[in-house]
Protein backbone atom coordinates (compact mmCIF):
# COMPACT_ATOMS: atom_id res chain seq x y z
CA UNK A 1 0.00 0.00 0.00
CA UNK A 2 1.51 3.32 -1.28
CA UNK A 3 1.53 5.84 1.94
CA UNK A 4 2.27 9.68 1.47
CA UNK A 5 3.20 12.13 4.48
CA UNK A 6 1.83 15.36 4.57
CA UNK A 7 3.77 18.05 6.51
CA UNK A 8 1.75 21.51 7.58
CA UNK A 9 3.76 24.19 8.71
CA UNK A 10 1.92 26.51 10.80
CA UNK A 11 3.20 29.94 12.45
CA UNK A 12 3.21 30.38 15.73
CA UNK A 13 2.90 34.29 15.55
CA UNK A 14 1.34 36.37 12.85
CA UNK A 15 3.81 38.86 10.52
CA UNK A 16 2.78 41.35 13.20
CA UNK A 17 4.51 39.19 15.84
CA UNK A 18 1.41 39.04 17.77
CA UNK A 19 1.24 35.45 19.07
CA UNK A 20 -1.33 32.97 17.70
CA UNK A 21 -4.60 32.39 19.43
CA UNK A 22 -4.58 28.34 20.77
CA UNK A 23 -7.86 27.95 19.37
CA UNK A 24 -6.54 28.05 16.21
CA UNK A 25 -4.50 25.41 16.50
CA UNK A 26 -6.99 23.18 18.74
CA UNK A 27 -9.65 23.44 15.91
CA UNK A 28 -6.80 22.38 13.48
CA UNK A 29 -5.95 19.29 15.47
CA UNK A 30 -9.65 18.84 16.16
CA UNK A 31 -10.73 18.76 12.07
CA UNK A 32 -7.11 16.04 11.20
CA UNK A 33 -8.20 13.73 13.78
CA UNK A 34 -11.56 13.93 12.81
CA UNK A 35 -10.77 13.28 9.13
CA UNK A 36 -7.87 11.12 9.19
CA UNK A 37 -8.53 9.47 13.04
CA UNK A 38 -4.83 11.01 14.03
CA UNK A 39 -1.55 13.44 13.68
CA UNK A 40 1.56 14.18 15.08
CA UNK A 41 3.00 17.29 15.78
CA UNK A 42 6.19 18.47 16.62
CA UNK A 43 7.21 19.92 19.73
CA UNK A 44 10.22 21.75 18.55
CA UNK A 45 9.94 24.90 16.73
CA UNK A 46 10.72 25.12 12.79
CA UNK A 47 12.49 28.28 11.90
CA UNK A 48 12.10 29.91 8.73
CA UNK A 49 13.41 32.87 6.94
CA UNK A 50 11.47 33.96 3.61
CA UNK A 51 10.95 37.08 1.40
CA UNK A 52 8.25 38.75 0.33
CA UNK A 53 7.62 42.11 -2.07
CA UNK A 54 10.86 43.42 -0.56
CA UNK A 55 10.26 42.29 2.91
CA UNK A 56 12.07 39.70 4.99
CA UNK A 57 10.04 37.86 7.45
CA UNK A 58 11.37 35.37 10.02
CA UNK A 59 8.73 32.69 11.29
CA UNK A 60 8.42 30.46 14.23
CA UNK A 61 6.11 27.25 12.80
CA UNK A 62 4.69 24.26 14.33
CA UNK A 63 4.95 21.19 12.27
CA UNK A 64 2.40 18.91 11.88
CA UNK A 65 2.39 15.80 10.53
CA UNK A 66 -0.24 13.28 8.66
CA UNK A 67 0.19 9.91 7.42
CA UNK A 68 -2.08 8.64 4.94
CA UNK A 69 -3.10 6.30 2.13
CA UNK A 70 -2.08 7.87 -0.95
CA UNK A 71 -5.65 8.79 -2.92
CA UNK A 72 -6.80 11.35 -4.89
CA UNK A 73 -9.69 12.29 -2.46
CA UNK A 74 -6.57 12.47 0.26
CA UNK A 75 -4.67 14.72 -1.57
CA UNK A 76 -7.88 17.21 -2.64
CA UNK A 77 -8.48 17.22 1.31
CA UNK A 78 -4.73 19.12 1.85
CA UNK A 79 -5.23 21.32 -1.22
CA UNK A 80 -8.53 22.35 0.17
CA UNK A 81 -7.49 22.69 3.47
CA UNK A 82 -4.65 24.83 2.84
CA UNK A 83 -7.22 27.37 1.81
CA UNK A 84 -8.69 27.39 5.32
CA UNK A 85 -5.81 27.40 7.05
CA UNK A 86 -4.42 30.84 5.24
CA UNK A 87 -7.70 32.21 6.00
CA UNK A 88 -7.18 30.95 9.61
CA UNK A 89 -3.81 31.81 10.73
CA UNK A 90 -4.35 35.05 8.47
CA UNK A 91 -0.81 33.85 5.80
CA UNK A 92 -0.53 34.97 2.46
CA UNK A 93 0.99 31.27 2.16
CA UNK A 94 0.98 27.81 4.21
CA UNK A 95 3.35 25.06 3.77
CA UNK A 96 1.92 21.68 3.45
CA UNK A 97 4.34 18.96 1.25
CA UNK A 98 4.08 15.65 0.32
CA UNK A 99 6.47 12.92 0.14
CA UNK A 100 5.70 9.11 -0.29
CA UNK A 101 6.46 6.95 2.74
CA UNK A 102 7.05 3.23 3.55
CA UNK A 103 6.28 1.67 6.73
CA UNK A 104 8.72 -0.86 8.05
C-alpha cells in the first residue's frame, strides 16, 4: 500500500509578531483527527526565513504531521485545506508537502 506524508507548517505568531490564538490550532488538530482518526506534531519549533515584495520575514512554525493512504480524495483534502488554514492563521501562504512513505 503506497503511503504519502503530509507536513503543515503553521506559524506560531502572525507577521505582526502578535502570538497565535490556541484555538486556532486546537480546531486544526480537532478537524485532522476527525478526518484522518490522528496526527503528530512536533514539539520543537521550525524556523524559517522567507521574502516577500521586498520584505524579509522570520517565522516560528509548528509542524504537523499526517500519514495517509495515498488517494486522490486524500490529496484534494490538503489542497482544500490549505485554503482554510491561510484564512485561519491570516498567511498569504501555508506550507503543506508531500512525500511518499514506507512503513517498516
Amino acid at each position: 500500500m503506497k503511503l504519502r506524508r503530509y507536513e503543515i507548517l503553521l506559524p506560531l505568531t502572525y507577521n505582526d509578531g502578535r502570538k497565535i490564538e490556541a484555538v486556532k490550532f486546537l480546531e486544526t488538530n480537532k478537524e485532522l483527527r476527525e478526518e484522518f482518526g490522528g496526527f503528530a506534531f512536533d514539539t520543537t519549533i521550525v524556523y524559517g526565513i522567507w521574502v516577500y515584495q521586498g520584505t524579509a520575514y522570520r517565522d516560528k512554525l509548528a509542524r504537523f504531521r499526517v500519514d495517509v493512504k495515498h488517494t486522490r480524495k486524500n490529496r484534494r483534502f490538503f489542497k482544500n485545506y490549505k485554503e482554510l488554514l491561510k484564512k485561519r492563521f491570516e498567511q498569504e501562504e501555508i506550507w503543506i508537502t508531500a512525500m511518499t512513505i514506507e512503513l517498516i
